[in-house]
Protein backbone atom coordinates (compact mmCIF):
# COMPACT_ATOMS: atom_id res chain seq x y z
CA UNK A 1 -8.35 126.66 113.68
CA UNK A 2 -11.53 125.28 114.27
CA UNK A 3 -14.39 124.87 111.35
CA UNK A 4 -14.32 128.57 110.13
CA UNK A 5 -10.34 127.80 109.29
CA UNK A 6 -11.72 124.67 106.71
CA UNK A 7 -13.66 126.69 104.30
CA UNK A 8 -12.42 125.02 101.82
CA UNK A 9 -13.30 121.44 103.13
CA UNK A 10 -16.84 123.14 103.89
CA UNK A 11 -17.73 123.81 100.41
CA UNK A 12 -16.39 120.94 98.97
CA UNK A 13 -18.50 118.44 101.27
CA UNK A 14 -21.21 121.01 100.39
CA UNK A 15 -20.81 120.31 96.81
CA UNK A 16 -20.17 116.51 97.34
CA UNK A 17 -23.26 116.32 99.06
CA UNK A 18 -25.40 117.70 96.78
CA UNK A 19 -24.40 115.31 94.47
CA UNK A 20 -25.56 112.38 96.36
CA UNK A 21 -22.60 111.39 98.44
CA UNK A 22 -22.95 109.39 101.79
CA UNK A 23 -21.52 111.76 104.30
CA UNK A 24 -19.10 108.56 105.65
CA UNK A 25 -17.76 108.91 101.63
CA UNK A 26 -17.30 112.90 102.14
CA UNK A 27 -15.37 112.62 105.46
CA UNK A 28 -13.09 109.95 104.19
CA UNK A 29 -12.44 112.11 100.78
CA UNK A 30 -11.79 115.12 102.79
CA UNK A 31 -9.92 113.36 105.73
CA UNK A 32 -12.44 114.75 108.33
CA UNK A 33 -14.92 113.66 110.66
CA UNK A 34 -18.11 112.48 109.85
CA UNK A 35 -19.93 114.88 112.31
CA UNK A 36 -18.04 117.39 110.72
CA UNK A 37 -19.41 117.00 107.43
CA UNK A 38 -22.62 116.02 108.91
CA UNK A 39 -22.72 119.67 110.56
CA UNK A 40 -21.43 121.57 107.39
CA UNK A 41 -24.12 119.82 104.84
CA UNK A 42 -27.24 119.92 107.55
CA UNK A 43 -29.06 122.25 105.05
CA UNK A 44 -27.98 120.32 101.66
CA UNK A 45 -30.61 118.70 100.37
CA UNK A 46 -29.80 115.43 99.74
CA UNK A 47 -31.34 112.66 97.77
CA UNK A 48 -30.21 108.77 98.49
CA UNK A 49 -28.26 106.99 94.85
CA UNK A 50 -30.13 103.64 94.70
CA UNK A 51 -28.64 101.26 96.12
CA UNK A 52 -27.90 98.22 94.04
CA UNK A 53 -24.25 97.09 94.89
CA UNK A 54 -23.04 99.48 91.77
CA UNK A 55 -19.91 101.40 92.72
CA UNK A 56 -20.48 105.28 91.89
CA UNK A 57 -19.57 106.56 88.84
CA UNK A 58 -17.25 108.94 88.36
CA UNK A 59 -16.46 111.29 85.88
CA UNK A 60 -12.73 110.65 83.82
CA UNK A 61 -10.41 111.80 85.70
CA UNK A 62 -7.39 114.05 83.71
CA UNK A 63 -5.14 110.77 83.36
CA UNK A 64 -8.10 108.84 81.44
CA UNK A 65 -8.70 111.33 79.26
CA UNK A 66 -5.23 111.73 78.01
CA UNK A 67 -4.95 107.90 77.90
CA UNK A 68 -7.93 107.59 75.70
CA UNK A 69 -6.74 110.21 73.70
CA UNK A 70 -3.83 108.25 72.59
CA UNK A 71 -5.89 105.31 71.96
CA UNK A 72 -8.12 107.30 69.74
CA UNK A 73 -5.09 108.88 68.28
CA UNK A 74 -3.49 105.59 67.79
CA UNK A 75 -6.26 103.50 66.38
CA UNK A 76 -6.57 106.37 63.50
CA UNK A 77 -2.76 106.06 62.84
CA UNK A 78 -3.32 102.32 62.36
CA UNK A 79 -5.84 102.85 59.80
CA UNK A 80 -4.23 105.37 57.54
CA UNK A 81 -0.88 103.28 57.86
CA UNK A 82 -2.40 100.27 56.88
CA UNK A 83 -5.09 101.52 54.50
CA UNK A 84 -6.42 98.84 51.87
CA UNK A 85 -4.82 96.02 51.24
CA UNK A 86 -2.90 94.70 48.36
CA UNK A 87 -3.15 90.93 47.25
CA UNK A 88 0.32 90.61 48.27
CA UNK A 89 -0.17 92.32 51.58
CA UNK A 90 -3.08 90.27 52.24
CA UNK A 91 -1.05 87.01 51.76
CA UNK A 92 1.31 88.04 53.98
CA UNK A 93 -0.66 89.35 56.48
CA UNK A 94 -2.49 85.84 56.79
CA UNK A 95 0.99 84.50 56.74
CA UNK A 96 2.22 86.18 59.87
CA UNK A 97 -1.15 85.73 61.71
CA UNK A 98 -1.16 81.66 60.73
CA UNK A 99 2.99 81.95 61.99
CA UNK A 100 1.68 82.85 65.36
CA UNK A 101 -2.28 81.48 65.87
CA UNK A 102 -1.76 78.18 63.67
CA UNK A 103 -0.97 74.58 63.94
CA UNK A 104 2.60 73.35 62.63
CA UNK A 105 1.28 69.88 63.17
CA UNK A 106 1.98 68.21 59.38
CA UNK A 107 -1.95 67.30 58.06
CA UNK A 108 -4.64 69.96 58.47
CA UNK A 109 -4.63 73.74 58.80
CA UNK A 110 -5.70 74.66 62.25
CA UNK A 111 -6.24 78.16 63.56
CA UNK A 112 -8.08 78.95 66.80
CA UNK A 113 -9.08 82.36 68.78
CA UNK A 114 -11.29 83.68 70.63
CA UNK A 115 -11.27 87.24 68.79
CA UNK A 116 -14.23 87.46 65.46
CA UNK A 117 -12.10 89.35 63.95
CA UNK A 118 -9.40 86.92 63.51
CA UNK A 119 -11.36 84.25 63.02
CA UNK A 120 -13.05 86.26 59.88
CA UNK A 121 -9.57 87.03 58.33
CA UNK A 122 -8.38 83.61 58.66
CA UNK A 123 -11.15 82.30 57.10
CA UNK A 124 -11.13 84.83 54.49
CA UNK A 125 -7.72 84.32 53.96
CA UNK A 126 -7.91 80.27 53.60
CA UNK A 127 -10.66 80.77 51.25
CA UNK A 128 -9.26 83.19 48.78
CA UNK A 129 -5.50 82.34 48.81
CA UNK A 130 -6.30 78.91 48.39
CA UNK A 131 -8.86 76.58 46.61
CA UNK A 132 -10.93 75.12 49.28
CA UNK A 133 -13.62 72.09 49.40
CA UNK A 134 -16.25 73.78 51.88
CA UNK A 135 -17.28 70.85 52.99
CA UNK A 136 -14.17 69.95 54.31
CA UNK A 137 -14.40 72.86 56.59
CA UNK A 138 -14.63 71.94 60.56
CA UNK A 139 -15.78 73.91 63.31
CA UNK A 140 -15.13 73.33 67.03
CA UNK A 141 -15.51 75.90 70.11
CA UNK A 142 -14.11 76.05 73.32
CA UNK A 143 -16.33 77.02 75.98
CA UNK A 144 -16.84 77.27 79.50
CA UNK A 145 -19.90 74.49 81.43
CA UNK A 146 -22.31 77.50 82.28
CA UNK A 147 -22.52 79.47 79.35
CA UNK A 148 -24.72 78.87 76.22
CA UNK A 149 -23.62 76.72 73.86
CA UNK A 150 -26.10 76.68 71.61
CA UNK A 151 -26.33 80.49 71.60
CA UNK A 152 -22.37 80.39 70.44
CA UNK A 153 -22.12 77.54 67.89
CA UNK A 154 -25.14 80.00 66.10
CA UNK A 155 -22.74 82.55 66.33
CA UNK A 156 -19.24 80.93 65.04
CA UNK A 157 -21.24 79.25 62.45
CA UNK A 158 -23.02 82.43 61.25
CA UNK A 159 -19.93 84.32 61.09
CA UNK A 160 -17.28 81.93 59.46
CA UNK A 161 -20.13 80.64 57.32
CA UNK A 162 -19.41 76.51 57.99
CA UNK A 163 -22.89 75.07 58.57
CA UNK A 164 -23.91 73.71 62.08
CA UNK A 165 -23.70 69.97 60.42
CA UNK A 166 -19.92 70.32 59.90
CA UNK A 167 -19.43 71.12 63.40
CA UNK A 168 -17.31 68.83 65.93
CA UNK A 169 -18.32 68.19 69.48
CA UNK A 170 -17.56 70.73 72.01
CA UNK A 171 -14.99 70.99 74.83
CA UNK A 172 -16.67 72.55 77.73
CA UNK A 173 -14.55 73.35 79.75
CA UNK A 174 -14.39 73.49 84.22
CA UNK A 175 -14.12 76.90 85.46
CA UNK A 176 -10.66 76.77 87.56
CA UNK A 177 -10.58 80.39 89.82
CA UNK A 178 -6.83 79.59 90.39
CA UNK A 179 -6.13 80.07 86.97
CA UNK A 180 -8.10 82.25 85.06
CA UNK A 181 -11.34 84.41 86.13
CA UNK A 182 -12.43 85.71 82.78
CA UNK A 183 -14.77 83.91 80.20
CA UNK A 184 -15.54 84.78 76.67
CA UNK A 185 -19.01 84.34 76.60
CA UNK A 186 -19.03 82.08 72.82
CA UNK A 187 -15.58 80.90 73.85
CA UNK A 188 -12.84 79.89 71.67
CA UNK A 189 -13.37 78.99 67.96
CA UNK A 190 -11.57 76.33 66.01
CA UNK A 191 -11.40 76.45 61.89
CA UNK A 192 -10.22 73.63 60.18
CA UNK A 193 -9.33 72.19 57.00
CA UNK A 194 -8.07 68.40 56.80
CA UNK A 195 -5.70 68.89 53.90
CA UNK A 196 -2.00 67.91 53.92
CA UNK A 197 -1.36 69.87 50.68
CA UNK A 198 -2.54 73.03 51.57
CA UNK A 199 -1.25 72.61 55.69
CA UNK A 200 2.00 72.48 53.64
CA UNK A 201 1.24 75.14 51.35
CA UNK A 202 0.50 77.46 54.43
CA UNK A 203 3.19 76.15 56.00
CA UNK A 204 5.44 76.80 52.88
CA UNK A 205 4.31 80.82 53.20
CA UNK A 206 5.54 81.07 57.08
CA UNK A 207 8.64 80.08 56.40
CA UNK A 208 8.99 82.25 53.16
CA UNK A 209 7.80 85.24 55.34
CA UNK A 210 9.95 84.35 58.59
CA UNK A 211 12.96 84.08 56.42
CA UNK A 212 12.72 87.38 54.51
CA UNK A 213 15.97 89.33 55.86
CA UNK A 214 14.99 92.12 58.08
CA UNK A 215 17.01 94.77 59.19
CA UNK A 216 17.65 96.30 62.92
CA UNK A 217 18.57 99.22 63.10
CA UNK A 218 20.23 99.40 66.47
CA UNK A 219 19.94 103.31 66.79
C-alpha cells in the first residue's frame, strides 16, 4: 500500500506534531515507524514541550467527562436531599458519625480523622448537643517525621478552636512504603473530652440510633 495508502495516519501525525509531540510518541500512537512519521511531519513546524519530568497533558477523554458528570450530578443531589438541618437531624447525624469514627472505650469521648470537615462537625456537634468545659478539650495529631508539624498543629488548632496550650504531644510517625504511600500533609487529628458522663451520654445516643428498627426492603 505503501505511504499514499496511510492518509489517514499522515494527517494525524501531522496534527500530533504540530502540537508538540516527540515523533517516537506519534509512531507508537499510530503503530508506525518512526522514520515514517519523521518523513510525513518534515515540514511541521515543531516546537520542543519543556522538559521537566511532567507527563503531557491531555485533554478528558469521553469516559472522564461522563464520569465527572455524575459526580457533579451527584454532589447536587446530595445537597438538595439533605438540605438544612433540623436539631434532631443534627443529633443524629453526629450520632452515626461518632458510631463509626469514635472511641467505645468507657471514660472520654474520642474522635479522630484526617478529613476538616469531620473534624468541624464533631466538634460542633460535642459542643452544642452537650455542655462542654473548653478547657477540658485535648488535641493530638498524627503525622508523618518529614512533614511540618508546626505548620499543622496551627492548623487543627485554628480550625477546631482548642488553643495550642491544650495540645498533647505528637505521634510522628515512620514512613513504611510496604504499607501505605500516601501522607496527609497536617495528618490525623485527635479531639478529646475526658468526661465519663458525657462518653456515656454519646455512647447512650449510638445505641438509641443503632437500635431504631429499619426496614429492608428486599425488592
Amino acid at each position: 500500500m505503501g505511504y499514499r495508502g496511510k492518509v489517514e495516519e499522515q494527517e494525524r501525525a501531522r496534527d500530533l506534531r504540530a502540537e508538540a509531540w516527540t515523533l517516537q510518541e506519534i509512531a507508537s500512537d499510530l503503530g508506525v515507524s518512526k522514520s515514517s512519521v519523521s518523513l510525513w511531519t518534515r515540514d511541521v513546524d515543531f516546537e520542543p514541550r519543556p522538559r521537566r519530568g511532567a507527563a503531557r497533558k491531555r485533554g478528558p477523554n469521553k469516559l472522564q467527562i461522563a464520569k465527572q458528570a455524575e459526580i457533579d450530578e451527584m454532589l447536587a443531589w446530595g445537597r438538595d436531599r439533605i438540605g438544612t438541618l433540623s436539631d434532631d437531624a443534627f443529633l443524629a447525624a453526629g450520632a452515626a458519625l461518632y458510631a463509626g469514627e469514635g472511641s467505645k472505650t468507657d471514660g472520654s469521648v474520642k474522635f479522630a480523622n484526617s478529613d476538616p470537615r469531620m473534624i468541624v462537625f464533631f466538634c460542633a456537634w460535642l459542643r452544642q448537643v452537650f455542655e462542654i468545659d473548653e478547657a477540658r478539650l485535648r488535641l493530638c495529631i498524627y503525622l508523618h517525621k518529614g512533614l511540618d508539624l508546626a505548620s499543622a498543629l496551627t492548623f487543627w488548632c485554628e480550625l477546631t478552636g482548642i488553643p495550642s496550650s491544650q495540645t498533647l504531644k505528637p505521634y510522628r510517625a515512620v514512613a513504611d512504603q510496604s504499607l501505605r504511600r500516601t501522607k496527609h500533609p497536617r495528618g490525623c487529628c485527635y479531639v478529646s473530652y475526658n468526661c465519663s458522663r458525657t462518653h456515656r451520654a454519646v455512647i447512650g445516643l449510638v445505641n438509641a440510633l443503632l437500635g431504631l428498627p429499619v426496614e429492608i426492603d428486599p425488592g
